[in-house]
N, C-alpha and C. Protein backbone atom coordinates (compact mmCIF):
# COMPACT_ATOMS: atom_id res chain seq x y z
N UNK A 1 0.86 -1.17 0.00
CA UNK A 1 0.00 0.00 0.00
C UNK A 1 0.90 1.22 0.00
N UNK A 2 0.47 2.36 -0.88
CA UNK A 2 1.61 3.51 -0.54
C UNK A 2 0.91 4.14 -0.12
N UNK A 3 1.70 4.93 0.81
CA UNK A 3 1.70 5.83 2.07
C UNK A 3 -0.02 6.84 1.69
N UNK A 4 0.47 7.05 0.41
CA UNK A 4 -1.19 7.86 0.48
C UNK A 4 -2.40 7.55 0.71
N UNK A 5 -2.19 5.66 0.16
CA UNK A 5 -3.79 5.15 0.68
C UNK A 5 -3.49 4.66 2.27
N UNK A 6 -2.34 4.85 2.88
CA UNK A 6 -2.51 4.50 4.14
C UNK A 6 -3.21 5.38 4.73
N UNK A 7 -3.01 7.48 4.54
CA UNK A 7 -3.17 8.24 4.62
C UNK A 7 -4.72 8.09 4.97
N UNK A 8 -5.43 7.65 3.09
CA UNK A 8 -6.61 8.15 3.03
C UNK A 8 -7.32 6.76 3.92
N UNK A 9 -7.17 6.06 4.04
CA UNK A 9 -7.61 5.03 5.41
C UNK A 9 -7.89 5.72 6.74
N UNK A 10 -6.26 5.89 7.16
CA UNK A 10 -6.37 6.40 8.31
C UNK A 10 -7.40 7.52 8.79
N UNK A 11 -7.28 8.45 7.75
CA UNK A 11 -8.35 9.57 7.31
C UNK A 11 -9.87 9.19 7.58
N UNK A 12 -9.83 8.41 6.91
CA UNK A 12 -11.75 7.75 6.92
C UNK A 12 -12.27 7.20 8.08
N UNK A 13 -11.12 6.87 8.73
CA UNK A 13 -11.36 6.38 10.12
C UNK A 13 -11.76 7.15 10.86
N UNK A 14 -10.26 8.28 10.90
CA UNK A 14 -10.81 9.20 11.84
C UNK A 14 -11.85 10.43 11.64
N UNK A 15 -12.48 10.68 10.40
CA UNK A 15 -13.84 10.62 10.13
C UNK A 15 -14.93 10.18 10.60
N UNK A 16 -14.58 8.55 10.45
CA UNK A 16 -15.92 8.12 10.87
C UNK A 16 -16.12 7.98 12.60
N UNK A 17 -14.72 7.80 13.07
CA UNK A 17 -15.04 7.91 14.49
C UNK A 17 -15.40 9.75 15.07
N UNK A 18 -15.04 10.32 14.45
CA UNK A 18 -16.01 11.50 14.90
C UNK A 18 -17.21 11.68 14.68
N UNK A 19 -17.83 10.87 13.43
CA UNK A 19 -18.86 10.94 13.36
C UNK A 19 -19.77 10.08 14.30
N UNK A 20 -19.17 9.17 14.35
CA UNK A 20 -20.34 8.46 15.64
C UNK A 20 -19.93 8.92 16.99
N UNK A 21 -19.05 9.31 17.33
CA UNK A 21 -19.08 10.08 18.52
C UNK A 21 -19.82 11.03 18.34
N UNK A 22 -20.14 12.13 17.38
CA UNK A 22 -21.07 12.97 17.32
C UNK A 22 -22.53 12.08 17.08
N UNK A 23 -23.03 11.23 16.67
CA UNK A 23 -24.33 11.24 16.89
C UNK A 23 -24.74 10.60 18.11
N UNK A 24 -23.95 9.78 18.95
CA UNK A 24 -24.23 9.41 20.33
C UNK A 24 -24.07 10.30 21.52
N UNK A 25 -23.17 11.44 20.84
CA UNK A 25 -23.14 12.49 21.73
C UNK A 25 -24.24 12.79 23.23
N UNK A 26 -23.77 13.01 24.35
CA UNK A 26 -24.92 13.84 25.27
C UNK A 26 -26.02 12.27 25.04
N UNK A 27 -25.77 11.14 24.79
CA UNK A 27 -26.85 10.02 25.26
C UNK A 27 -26.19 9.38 26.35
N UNK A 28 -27.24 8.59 27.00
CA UNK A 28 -26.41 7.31 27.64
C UNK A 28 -26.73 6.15 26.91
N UNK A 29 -26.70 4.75 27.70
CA UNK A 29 -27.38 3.30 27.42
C UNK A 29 -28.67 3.31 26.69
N UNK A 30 -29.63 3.62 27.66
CA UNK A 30 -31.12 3.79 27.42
C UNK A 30 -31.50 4.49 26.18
N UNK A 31 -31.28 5.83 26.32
CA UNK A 31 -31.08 6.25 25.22
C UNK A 31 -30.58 6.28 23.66
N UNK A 32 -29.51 5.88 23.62
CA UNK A 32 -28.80 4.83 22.58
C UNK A 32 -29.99 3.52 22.11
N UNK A 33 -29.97 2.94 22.82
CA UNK A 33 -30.82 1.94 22.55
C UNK A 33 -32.48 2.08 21.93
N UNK A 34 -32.97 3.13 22.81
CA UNK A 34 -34.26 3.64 22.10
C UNK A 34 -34.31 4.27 20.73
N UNK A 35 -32.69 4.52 20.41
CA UNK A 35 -32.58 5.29 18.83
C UNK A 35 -32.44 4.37 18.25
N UNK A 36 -32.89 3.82 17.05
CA UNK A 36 -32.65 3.25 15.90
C UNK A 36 -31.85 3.82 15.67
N UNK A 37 -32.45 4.76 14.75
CA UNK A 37 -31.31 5.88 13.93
C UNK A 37 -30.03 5.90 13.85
N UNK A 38 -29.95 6.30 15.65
CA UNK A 38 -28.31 6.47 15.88
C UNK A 38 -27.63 5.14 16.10
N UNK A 39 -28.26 4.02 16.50
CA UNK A 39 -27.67 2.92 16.66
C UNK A 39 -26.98 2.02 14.94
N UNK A 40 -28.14 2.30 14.18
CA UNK A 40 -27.54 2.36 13.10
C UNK A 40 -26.69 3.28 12.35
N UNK A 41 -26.71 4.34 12.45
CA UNK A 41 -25.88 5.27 11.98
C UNK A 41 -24.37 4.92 12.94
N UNK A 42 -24.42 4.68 13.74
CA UNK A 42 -22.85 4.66 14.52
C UNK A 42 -22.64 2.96 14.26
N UNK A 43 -23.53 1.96 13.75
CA UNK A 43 -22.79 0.51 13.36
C UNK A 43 -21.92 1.26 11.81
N UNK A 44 -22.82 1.48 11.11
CA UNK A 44 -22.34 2.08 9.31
C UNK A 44 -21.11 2.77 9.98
N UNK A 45 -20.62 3.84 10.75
CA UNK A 45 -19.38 4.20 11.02
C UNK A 45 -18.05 3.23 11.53
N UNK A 46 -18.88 1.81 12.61
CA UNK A 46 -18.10 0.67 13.11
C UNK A 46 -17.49 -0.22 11.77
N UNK A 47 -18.66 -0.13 10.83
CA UNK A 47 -18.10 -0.95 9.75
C UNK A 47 -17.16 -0.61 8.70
N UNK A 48 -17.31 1.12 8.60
CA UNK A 48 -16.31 1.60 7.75
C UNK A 48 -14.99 1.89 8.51
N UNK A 49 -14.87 2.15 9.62
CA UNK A 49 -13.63 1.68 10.46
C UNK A 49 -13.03 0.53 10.57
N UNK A 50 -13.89 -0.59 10.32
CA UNK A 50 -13.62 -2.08 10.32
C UNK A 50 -12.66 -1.99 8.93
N UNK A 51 -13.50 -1.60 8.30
CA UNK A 51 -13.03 -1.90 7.00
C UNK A 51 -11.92 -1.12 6.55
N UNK A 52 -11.73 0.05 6.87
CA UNK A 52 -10.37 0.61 6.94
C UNK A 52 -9.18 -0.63 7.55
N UNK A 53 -9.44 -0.54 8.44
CA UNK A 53 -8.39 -1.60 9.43
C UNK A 53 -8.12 -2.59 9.01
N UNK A 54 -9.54 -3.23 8.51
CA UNK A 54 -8.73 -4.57 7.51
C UNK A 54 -7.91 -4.29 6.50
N UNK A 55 -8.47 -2.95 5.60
CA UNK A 55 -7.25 -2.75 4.48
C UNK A 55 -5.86 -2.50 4.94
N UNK A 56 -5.55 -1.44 6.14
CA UNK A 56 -4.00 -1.30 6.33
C UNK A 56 -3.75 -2.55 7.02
N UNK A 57 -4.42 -3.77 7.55
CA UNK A 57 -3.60 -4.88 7.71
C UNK A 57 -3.39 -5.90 6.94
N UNK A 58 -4.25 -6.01 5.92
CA UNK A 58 -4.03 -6.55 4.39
C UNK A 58 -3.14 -5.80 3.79
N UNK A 59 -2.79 -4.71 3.50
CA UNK A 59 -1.85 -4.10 2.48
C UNK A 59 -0.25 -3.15 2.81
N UNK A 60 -0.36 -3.43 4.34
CA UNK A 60 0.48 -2.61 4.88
C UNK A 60 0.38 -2.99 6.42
N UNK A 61 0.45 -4.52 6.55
CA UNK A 61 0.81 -4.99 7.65
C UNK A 61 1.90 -4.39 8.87
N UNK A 62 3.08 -3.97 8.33
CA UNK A 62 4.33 -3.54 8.79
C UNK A 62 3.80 -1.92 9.31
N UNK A 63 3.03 -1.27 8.64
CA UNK A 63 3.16 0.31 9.10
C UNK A 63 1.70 0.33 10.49
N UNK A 64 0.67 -0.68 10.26
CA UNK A 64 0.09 -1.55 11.78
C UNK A 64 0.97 -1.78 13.03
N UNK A 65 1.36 -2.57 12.76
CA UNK A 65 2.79 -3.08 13.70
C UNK A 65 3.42 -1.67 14.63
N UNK A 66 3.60 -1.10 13.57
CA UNK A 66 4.44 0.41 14.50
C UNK A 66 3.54 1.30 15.26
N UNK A 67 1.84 0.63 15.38
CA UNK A 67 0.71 1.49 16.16
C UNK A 67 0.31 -0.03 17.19
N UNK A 68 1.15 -0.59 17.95
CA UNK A 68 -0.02 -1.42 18.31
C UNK A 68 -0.84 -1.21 19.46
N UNK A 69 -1.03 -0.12 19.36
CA UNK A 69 -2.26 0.53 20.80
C UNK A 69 -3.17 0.38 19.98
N UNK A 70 -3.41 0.84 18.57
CA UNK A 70 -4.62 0.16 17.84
C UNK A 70 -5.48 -0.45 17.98
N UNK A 71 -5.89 -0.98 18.21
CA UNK A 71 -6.80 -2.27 17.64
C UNK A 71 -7.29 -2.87 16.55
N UNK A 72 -6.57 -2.57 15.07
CA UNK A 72 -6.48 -3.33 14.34
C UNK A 72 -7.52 -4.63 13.92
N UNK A 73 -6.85 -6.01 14.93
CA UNK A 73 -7.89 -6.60 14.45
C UNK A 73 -9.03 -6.78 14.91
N UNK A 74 -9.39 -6.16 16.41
CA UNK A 74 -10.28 -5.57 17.25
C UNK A 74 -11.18 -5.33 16.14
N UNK A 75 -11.28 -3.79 15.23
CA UNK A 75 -11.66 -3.41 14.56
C UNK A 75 -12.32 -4.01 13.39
N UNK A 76 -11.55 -4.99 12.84
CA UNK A 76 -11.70 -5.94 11.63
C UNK A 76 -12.53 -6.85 11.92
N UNK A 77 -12.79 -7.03 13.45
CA UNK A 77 -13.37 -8.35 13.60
C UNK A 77 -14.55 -7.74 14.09
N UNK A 78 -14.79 -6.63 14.46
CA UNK A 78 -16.60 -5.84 15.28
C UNK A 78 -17.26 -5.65 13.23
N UNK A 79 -16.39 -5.11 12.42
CA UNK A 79 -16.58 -4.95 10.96
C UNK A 79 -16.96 -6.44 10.42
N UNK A 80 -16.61 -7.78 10.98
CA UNK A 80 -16.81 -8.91 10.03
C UNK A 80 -18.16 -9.31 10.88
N UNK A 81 -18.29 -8.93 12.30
CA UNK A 81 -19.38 -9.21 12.99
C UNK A 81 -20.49 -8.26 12.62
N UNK A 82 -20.40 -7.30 12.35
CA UNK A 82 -21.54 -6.10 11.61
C UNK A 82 -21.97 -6.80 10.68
N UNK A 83 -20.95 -7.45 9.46
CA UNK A 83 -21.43 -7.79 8.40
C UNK A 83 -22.44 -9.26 8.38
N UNK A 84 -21.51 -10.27 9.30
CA UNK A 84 -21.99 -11.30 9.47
C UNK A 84 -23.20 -11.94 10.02
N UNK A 85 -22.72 -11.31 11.35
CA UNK A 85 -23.71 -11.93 12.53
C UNK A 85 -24.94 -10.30 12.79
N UNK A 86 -25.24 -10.09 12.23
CA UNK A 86 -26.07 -8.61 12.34
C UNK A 86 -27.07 -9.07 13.55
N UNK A 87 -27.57 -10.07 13.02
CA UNK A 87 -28.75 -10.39 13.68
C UNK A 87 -28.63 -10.73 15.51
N UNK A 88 -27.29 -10.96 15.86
CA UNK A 88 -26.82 -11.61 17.07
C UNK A 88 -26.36 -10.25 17.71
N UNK A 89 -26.05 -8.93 17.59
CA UNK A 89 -25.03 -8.49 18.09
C UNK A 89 -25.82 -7.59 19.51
N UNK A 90 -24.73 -7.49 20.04
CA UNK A 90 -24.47 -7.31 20.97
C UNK A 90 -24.72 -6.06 21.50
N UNK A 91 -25.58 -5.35 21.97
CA UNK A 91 -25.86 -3.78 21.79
C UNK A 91 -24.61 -3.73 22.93
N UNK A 92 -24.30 -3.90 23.73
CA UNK A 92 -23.99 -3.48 25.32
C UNK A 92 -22.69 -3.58 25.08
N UNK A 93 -21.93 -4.16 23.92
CA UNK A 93 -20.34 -4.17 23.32
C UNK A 93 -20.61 -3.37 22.45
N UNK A 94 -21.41 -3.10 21.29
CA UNK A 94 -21.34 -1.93 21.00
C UNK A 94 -21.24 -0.43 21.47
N UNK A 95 -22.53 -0.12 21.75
CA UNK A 95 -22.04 0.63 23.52
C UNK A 95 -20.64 1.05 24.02
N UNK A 96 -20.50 -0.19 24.77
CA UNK A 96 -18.98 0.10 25.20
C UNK A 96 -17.61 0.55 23.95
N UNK A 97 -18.06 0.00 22.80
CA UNK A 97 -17.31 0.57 21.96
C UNK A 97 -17.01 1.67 21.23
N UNK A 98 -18.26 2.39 21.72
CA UNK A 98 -18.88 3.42 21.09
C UNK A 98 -18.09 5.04 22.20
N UNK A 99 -18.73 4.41 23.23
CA UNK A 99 -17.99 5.04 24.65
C UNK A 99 -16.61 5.21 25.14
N UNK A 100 -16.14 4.23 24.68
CA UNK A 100 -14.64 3.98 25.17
C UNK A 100 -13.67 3.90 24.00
N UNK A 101 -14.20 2.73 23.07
CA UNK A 101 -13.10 2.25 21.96
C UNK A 101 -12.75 3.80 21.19
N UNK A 102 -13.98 4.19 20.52
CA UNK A 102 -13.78 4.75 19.34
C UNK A 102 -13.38 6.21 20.13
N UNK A 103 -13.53 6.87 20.89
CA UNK A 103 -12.67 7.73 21.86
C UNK A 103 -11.55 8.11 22.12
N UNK A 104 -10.84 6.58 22.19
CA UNK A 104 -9.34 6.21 22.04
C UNK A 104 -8.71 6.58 21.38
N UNK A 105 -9.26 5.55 19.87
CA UNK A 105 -8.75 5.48 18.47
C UNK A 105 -8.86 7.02 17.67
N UNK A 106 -9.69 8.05 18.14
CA UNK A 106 -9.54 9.19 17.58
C UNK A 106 -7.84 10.06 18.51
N UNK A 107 -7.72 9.83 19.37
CA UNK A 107 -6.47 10.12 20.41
C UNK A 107 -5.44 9.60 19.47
N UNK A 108 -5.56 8.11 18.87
CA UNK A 108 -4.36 7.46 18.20
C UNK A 108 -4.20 7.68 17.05
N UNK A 109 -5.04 8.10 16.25
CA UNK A 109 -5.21 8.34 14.80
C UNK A 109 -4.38 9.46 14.20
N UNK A 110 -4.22 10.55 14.93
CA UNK A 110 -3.52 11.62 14.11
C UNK A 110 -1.91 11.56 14.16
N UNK A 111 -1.88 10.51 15.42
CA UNK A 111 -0.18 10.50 14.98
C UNK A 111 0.22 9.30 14.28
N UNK A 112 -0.65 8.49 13.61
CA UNK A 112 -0.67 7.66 12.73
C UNK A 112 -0.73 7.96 11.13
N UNK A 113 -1.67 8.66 11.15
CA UNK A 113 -2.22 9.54 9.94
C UNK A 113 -0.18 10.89 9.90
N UNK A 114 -0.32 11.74 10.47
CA UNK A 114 1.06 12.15 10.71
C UNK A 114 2.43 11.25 10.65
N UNK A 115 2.90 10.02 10.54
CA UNK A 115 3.41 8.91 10.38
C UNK A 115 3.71 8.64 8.67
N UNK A 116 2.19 8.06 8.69
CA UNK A 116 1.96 7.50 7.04
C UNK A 116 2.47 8.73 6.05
N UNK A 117 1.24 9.74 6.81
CA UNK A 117 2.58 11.43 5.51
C UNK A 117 3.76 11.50 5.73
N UNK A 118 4.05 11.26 6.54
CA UNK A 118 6.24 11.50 6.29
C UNK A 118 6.54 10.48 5.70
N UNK A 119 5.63 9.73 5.09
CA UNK A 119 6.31 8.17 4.15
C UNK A 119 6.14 8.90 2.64
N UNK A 120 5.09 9.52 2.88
CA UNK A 120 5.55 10.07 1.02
C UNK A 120 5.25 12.15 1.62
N UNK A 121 5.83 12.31 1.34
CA UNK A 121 6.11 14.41 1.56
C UNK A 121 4.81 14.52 0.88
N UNK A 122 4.38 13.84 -0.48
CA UNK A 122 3.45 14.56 -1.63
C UNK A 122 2.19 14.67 -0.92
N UNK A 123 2.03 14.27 0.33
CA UNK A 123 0.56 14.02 0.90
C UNK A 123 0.50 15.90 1.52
């Protein structure tokens, strides 16, 4: 993968985790749960994060490796469970992922994203 689509990965991520932090914003549990809306709108953000993560560990295994506060395959695997098991999941790990995980991963993202651009200047 060159550095720019690591870039525009990393990018989409940390996109989408602002975006579902903004629509769960100011809820709790209960709340969350009574929204459709937002419960779906913040899985569609879990899955395009998933899916980011699987690409930089499919195509750029090695520049993963140098973040492993990540969660990586954490990520890849809530994205294969979105896709897969829809019907089974887990609101109360979502939730917590929503609260805690994706919180994190916006903290870790810009010096990752900052990383991948010093691999090519043109970014």
């Amino acid at each position: 993968m060159s550095a720019r689509r690591a870039v525009l990965h990393l990018q989409e991520m940390q996109d989408m985790a602002d975006w579902a932090c903004r629509f769960c914003h100011g809820m709790d549990r209960e709340q969350f749960l009574e929204d459709q809306k937002t419960r779906q709108a913040c899985l569609f953000t879990l899955l395009i994060i998933g899916d980011c993560a699987a690409r930089i560990l499919q195509e750029h295994r090695s520049f993963a490796e140098r973040f492993p506060g990540i969660p990586w395959p954490n990520m890849k695997g809530m994205r294969n469970h979105i896709v897969r098991g829809f019907a089974t999941l887990n609101v109360d790990t979502i939730w917590a992922t929503l609260e805690h995980a994706v919180p994190a991963l916006m903290i870790m993202l810009p010096d990752a994203i900052a990383e991948a651009a010093t691999e090519d200047p043109g970014i």
